[in-house]
C-alpha atoms as a PDB file:
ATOM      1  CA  UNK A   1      27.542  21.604   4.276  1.00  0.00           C
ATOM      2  CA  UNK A   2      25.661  21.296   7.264  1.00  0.00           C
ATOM      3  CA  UNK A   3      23.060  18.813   8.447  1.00  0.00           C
ATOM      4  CA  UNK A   4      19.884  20.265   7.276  1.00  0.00           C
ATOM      5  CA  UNK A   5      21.342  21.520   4.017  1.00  0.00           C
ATOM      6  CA  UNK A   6      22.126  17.811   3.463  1.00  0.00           C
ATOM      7  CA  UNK A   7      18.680  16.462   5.046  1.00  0.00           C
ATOM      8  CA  UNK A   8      17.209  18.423   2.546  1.00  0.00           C
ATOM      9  CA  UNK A   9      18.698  17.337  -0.538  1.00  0.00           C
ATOM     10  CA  UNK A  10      18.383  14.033   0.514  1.00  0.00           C
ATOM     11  CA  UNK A  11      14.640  14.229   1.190  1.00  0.00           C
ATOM     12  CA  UNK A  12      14.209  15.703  -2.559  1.00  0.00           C
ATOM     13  CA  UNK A  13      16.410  12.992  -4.264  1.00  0.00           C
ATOM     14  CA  UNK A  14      14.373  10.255  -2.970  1.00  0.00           C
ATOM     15  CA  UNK A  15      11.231  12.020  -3.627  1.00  0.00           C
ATOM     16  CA  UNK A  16      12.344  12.359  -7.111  1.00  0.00           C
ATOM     17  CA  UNK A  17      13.626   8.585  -7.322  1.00  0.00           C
ATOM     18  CA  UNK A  18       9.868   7.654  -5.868  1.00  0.00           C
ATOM     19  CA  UNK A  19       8.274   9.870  -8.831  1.00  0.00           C
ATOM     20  CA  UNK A  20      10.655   7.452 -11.681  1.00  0.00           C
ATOM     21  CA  UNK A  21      10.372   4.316  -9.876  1.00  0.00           C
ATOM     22  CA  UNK A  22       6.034   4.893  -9.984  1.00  0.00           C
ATOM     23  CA  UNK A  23       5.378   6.683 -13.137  1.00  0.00           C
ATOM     24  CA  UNK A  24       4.298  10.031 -11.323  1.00  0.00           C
ATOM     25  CA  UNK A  25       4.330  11.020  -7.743  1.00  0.00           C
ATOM     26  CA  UNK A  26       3.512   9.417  -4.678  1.00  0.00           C
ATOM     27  CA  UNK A  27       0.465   9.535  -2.729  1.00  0.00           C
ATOM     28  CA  UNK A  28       1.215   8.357   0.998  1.00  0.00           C
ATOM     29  CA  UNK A  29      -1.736   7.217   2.966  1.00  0.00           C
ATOM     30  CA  UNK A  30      -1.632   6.753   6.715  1.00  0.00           C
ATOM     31  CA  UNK A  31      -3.787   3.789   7.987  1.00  0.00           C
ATOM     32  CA  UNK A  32      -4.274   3.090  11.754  1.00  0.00           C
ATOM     33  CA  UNK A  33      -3.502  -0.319  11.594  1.00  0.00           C
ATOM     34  CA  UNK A  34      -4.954  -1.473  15.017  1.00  0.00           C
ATOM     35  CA  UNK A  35      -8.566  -1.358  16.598  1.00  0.00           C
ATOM     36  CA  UNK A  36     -10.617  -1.789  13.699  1.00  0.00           C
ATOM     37  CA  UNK A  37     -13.564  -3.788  13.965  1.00  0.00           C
ATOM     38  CA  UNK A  38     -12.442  -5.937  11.070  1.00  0.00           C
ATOM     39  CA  UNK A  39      -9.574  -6.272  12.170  1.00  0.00           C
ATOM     40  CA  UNK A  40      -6.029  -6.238  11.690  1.00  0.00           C
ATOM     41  CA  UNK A  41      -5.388  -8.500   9.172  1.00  0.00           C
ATOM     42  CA  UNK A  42      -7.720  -7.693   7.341  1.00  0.00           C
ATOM     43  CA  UNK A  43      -6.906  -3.999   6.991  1.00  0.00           C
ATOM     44  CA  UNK A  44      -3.340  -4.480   6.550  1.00  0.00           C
ATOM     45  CA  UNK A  45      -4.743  -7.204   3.155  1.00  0.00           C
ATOM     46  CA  UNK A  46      -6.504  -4.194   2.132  1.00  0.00           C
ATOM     47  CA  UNK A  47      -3.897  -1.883   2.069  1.00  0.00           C
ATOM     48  CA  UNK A  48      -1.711  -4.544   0.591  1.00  0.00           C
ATOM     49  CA  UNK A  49      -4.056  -4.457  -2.059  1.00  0.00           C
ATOM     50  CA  UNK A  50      -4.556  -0.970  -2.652  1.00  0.00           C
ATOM     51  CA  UNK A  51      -0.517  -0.701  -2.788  1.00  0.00           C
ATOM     52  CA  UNK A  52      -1.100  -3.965  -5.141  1.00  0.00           C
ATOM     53  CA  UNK A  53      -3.211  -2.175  -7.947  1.00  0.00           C
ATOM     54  CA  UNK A  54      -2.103   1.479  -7.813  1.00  0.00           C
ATOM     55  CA  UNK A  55       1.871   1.509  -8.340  1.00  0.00           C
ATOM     56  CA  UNK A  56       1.998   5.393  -7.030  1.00  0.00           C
ATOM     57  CA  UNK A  57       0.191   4.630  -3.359  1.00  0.00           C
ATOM     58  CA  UNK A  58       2.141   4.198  -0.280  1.00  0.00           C
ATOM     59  CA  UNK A  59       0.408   2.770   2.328  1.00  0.00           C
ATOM     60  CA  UNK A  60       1.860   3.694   6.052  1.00  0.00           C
ATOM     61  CA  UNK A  61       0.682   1.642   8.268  1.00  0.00           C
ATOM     62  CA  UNK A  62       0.644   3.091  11.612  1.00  0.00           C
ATOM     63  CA  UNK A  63       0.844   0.980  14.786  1.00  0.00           C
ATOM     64  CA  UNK A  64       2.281  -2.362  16.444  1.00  0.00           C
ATOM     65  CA  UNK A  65       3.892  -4.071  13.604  1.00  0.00           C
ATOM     66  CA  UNK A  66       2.260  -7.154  12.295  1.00  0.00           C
ATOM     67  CA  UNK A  67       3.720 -10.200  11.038  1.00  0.00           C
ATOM     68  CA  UNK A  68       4.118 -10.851   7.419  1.00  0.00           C
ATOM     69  CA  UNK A  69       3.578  -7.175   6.420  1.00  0.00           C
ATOM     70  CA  UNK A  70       6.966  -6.169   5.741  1.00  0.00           C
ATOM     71  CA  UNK A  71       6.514  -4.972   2.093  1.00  0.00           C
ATOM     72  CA  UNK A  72       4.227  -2.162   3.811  1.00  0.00           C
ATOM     73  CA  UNK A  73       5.938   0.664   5.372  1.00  0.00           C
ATOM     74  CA  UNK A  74       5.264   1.236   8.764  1.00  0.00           C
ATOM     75  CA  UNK A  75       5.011   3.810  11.853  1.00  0.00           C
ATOM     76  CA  UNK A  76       6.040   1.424  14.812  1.00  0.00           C
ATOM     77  CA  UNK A  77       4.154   2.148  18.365  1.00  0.00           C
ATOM     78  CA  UNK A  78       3.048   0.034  20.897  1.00  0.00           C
ATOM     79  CA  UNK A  79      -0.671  -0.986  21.009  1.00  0.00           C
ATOM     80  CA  UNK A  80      -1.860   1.707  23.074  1.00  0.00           C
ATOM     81  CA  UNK A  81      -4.494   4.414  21.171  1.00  0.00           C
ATOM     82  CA  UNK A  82      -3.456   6.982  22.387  1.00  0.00           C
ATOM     83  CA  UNK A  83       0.373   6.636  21.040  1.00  0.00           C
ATOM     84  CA  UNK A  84      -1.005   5.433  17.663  1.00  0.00           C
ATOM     85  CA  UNK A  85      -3.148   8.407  17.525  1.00  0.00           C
ATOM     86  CA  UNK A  86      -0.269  10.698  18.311  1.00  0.00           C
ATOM     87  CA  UNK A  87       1.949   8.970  15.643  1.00  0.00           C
ATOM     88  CA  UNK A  88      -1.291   9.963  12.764  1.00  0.00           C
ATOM     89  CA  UNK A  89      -0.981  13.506  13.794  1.00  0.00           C
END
């Protein structure tokens, strides 16, 4: 079998063991996770939240990796905008 063939399967067996661990499927939501004016603590609590009260989100957060957020998923890139931008898209 060659690598995609197997890339592929795996992708759709951990989608389906996302749907049984959460009770349905599972809605992935990329937040920027530097350069808000609230800052980035406080975004990342918010997420944490959000993740907190609704068992089927999946909060990505998307940027330099912060401290003490490790139960959040994250897109790692250094602090510059322009890299996190091209890591949304």
């Amino acid at each position: 079998m060659d690598e995609s063939k197997r890339l592929l399967i795996a992708n759709a067996l951990a989608e389906i063991v996302e749907k049984a661990k959460h009770g349905g499927p599972v809605c992935r939501i990329g937040l920027m996770a530097a350069g808000s004016e609230l800052g980035q603590e406080e975004i990342l609590a918010g997420a944490r939240t959000a993740q907190a009260e609704n068992p089927s989100l999946r909060v990505v957060a998307i940027g330099p990796r912060a401290a003490g957020y490790a139960d959040l998923e994250w897109i790692d890139t250094p602090a510059c905008e322009a890299d996190i931008t091209a890591a949304v898209e």
